[in-house]
N, C-alpha and C. Protein backbone atom coordinates (compact mmCIF):
# COMPACT_ATOMS: atom_id res chain seq x y z
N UNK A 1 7.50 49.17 -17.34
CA UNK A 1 7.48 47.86 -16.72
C UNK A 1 8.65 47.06 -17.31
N UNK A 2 9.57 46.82 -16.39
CA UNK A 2 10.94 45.96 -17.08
C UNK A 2 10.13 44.21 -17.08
N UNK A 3 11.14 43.73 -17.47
CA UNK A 3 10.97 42.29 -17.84
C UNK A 3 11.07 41.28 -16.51
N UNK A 4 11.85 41.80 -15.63
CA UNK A 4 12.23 41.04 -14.42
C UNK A 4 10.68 41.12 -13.75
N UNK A 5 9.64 42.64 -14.12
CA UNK A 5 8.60 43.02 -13.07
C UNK A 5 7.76 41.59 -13.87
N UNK A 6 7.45 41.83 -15.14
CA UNK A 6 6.69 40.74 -15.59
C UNK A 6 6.78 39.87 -15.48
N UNK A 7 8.16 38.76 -15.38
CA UNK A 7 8.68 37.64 -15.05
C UNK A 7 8.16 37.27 -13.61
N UNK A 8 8.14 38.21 -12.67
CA UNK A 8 7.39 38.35 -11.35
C UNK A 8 6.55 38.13 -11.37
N UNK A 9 5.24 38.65 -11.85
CA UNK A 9 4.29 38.92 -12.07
C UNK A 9 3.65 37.57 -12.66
N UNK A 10 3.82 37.38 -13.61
CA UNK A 10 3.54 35.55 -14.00
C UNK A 10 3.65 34.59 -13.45
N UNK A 11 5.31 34.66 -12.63
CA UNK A 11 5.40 34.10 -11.58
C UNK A 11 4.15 34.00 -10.46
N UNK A 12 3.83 35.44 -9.61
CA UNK A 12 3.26 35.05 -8.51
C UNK A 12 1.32 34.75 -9.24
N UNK A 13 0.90 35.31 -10.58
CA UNK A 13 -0.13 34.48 -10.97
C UNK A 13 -0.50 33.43 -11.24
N UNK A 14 1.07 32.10 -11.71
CA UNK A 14 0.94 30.93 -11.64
C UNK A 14 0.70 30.67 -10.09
N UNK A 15 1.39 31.28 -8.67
CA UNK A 15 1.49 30.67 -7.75
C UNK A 15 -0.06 31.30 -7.12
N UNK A 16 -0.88 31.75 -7.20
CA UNK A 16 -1.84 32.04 -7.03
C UNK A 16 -2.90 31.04 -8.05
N UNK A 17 -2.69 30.74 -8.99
CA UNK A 17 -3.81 29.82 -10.02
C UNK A 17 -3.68 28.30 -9.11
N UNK A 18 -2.29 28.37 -9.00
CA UNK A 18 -2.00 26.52 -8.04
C UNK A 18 -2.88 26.60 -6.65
N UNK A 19 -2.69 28.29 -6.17
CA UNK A 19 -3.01 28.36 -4.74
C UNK A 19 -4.60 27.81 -4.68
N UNK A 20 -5.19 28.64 -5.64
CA UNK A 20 -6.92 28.63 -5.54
C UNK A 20 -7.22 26.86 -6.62
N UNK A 21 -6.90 26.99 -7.18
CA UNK A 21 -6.84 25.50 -8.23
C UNK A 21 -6.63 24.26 -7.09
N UNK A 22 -5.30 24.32 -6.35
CA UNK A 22 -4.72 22.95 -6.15
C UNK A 22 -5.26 22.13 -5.62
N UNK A 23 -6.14 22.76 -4.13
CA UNK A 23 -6.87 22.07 -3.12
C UNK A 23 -8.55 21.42 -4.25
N UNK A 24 -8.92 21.91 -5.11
CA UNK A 24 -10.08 21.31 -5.89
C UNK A 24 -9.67 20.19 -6.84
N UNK A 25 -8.40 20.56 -7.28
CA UNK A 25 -8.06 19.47 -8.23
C UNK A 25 -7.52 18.28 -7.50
N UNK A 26 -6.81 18.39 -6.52
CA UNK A 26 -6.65 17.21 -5.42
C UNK A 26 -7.39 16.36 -5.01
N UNK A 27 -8.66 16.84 -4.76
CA UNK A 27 -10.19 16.49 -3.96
C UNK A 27 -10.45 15.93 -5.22
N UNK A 28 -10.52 16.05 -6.08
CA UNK A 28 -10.97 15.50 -7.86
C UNK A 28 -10.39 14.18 -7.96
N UNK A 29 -9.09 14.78 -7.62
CA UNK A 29 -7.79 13.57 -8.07
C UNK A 29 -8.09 12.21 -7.05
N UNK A 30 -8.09 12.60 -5.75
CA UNK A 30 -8.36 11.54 -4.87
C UNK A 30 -10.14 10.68 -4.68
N UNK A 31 -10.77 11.62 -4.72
CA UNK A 31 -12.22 11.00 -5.13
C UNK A 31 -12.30 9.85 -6.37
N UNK A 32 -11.80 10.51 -7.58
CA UNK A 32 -11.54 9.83 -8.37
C UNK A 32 -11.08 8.47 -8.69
N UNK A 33 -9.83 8.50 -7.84
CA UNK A 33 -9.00 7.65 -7.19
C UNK A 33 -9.67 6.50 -6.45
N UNK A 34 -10.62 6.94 -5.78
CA UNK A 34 -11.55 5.59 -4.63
C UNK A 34 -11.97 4.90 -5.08
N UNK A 35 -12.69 5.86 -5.81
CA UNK A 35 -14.04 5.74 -7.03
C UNK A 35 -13.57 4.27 -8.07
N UNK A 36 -12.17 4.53 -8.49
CA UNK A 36 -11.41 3.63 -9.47
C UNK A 36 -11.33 1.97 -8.56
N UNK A 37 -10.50 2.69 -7.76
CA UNK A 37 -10.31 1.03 -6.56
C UNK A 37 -11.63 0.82 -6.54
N UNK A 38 -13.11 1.13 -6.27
CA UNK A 38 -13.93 0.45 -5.63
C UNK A 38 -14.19 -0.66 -7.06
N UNK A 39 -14.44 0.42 -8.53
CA UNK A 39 -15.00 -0.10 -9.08
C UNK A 39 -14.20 -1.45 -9.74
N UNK A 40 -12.75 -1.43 -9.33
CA UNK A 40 -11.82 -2.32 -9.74
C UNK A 40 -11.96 -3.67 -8.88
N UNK A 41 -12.76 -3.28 -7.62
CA UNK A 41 -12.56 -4.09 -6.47
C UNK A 41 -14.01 -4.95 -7.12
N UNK A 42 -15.18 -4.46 -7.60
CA UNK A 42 -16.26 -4.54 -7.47
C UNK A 42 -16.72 -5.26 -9.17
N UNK A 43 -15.33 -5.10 -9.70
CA UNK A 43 -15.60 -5.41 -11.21
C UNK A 43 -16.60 -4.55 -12.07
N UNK A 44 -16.72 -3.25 -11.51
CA UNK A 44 -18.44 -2.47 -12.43
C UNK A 44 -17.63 -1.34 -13.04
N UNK A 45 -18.11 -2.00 -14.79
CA UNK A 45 -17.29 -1.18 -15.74
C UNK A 45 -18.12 0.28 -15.83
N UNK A 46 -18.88 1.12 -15.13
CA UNK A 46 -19.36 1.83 -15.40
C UNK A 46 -18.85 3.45 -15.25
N UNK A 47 -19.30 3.67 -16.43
CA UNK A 47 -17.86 5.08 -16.94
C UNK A 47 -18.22 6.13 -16.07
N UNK A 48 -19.65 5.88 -16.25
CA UNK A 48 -20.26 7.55 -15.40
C UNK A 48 -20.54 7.73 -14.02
N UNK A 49 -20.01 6.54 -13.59
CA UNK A 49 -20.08 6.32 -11.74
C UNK A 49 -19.22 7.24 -10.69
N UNK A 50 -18.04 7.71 -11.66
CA UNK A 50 -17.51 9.00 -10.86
C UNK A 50 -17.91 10.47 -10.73
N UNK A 51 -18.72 10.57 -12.20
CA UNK A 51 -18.77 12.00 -12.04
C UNK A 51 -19.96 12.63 -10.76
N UNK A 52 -21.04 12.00 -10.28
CA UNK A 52 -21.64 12.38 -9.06
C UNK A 52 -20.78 12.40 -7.95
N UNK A 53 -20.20 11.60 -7.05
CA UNK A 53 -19.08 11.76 -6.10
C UNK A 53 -18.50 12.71 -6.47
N UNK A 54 -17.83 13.13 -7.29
CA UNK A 54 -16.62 14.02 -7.92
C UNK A 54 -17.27 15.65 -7.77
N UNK A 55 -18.37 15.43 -8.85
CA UNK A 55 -19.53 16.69 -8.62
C UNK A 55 -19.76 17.25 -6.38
N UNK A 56 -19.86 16.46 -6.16
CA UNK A 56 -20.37 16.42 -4.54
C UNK A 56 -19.38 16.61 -4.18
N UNK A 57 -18.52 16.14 -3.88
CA UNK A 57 -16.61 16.52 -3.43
C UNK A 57 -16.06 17.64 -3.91
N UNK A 58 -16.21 18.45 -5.07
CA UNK A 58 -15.94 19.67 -5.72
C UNK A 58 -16.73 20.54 -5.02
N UNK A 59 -18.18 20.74 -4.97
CA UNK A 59 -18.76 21.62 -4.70
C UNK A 59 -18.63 21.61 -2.98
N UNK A 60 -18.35 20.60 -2.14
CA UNK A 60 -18.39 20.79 -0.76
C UNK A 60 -16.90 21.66 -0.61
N UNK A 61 -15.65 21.29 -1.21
CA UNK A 61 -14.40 21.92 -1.25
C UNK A 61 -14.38 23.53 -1.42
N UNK A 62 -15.69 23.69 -2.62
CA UNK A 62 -15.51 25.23 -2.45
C UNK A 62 -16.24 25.85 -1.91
N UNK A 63 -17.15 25.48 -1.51
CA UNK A 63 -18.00 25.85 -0.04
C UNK A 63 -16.93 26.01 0.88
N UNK A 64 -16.25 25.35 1.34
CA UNK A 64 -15.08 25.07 2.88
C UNK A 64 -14.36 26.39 2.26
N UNK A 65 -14.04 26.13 1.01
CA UNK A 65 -12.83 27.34 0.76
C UNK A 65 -12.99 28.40 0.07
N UNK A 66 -14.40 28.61 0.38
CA UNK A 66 -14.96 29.61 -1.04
C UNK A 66 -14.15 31.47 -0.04
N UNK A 67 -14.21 31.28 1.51
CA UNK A 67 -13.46 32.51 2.09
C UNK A 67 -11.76 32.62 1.57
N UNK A 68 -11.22 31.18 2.24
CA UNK A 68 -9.82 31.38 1.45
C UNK A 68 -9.58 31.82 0.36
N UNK A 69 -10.50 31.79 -1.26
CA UNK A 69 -10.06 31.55 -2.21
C UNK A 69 -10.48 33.18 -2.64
N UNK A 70 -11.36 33.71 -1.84
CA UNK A 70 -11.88 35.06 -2.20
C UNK A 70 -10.96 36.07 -1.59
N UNK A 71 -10.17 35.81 -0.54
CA UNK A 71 -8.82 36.43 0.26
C UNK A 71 -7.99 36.58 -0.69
N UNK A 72 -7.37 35.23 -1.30
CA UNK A 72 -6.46 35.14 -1.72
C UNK A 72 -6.73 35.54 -3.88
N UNK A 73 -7.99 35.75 -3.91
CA UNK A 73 -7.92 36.64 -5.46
C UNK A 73 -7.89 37.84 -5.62
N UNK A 74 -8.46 38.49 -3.98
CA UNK A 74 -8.58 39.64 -3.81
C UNK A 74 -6.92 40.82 -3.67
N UNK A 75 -6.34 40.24 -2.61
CA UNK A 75 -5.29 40.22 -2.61
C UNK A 75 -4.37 40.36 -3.52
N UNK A 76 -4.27 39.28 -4.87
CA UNK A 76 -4.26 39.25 -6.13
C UNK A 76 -4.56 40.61 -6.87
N UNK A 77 -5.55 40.95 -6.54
CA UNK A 77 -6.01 42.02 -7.59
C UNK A 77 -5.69 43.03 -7.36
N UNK A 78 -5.74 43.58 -6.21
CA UNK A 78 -4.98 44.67 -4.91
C UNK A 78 -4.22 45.15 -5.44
N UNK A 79 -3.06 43.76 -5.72
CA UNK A 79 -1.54 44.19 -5.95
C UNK A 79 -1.15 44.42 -7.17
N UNK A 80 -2.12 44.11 -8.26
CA UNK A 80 -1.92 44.65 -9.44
C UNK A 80 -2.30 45.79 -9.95
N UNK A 81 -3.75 46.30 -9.20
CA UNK A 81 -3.63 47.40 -9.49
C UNK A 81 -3.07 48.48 -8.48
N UNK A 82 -2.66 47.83 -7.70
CA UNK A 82 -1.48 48.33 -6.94
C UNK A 82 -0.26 49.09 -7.84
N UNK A 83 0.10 48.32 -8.78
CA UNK A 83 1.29 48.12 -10.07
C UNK A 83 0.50 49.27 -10.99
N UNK A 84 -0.50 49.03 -11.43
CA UNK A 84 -0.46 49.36 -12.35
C UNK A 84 -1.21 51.23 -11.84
N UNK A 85 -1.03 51.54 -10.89
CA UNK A 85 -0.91 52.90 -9.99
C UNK A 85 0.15 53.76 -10.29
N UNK A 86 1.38 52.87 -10.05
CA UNK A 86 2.77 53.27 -9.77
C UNK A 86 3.56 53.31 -11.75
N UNK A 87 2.72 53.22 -12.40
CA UNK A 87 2.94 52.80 -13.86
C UNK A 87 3.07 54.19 -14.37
């Protein structure tokens, strides 16, 4: 295995961690986000008022994408031991 294959290889596992990661941490980020304006709008200092919304918005996201995300690890795995065949 040369260095360029591994350099690859890290490569397309970061772009696969963003792939399955990005769309949940987004949904996090923006829930979060509302959550902040309302309570800014509303004056209510209360710390633990995001994590239910947040909880409910996470788990509906990977429900919607629980097929995409099982394509795209599978795929993933395929091709490594795809690699590690040809080794």
């Amino acid at each position: 295995m040369t260095e360029i294959m591994v350099v690859s290889l890290v490569k397309e596992a970061f772009y696969y961690t963003m792939l399955v990661a990005g769309p949940i941490l987004l949904v996090s980020l923006i829930v979060g986000l509302i959550i902040s304006i309302f309570q800014a709008a509303t004056s209510i200092s209360e710390q633990t008022l995001t994590f239910v919304p947040k909880l409910v918005a996470i788990f509906v996201v990977i429900l919607l994408l629980l097929p995409f995300i099982i394509t795209q690890l599978k795929d993933f795995t395929i091709r490594i031991f795809n690699l590690i065949q040809t080794m």
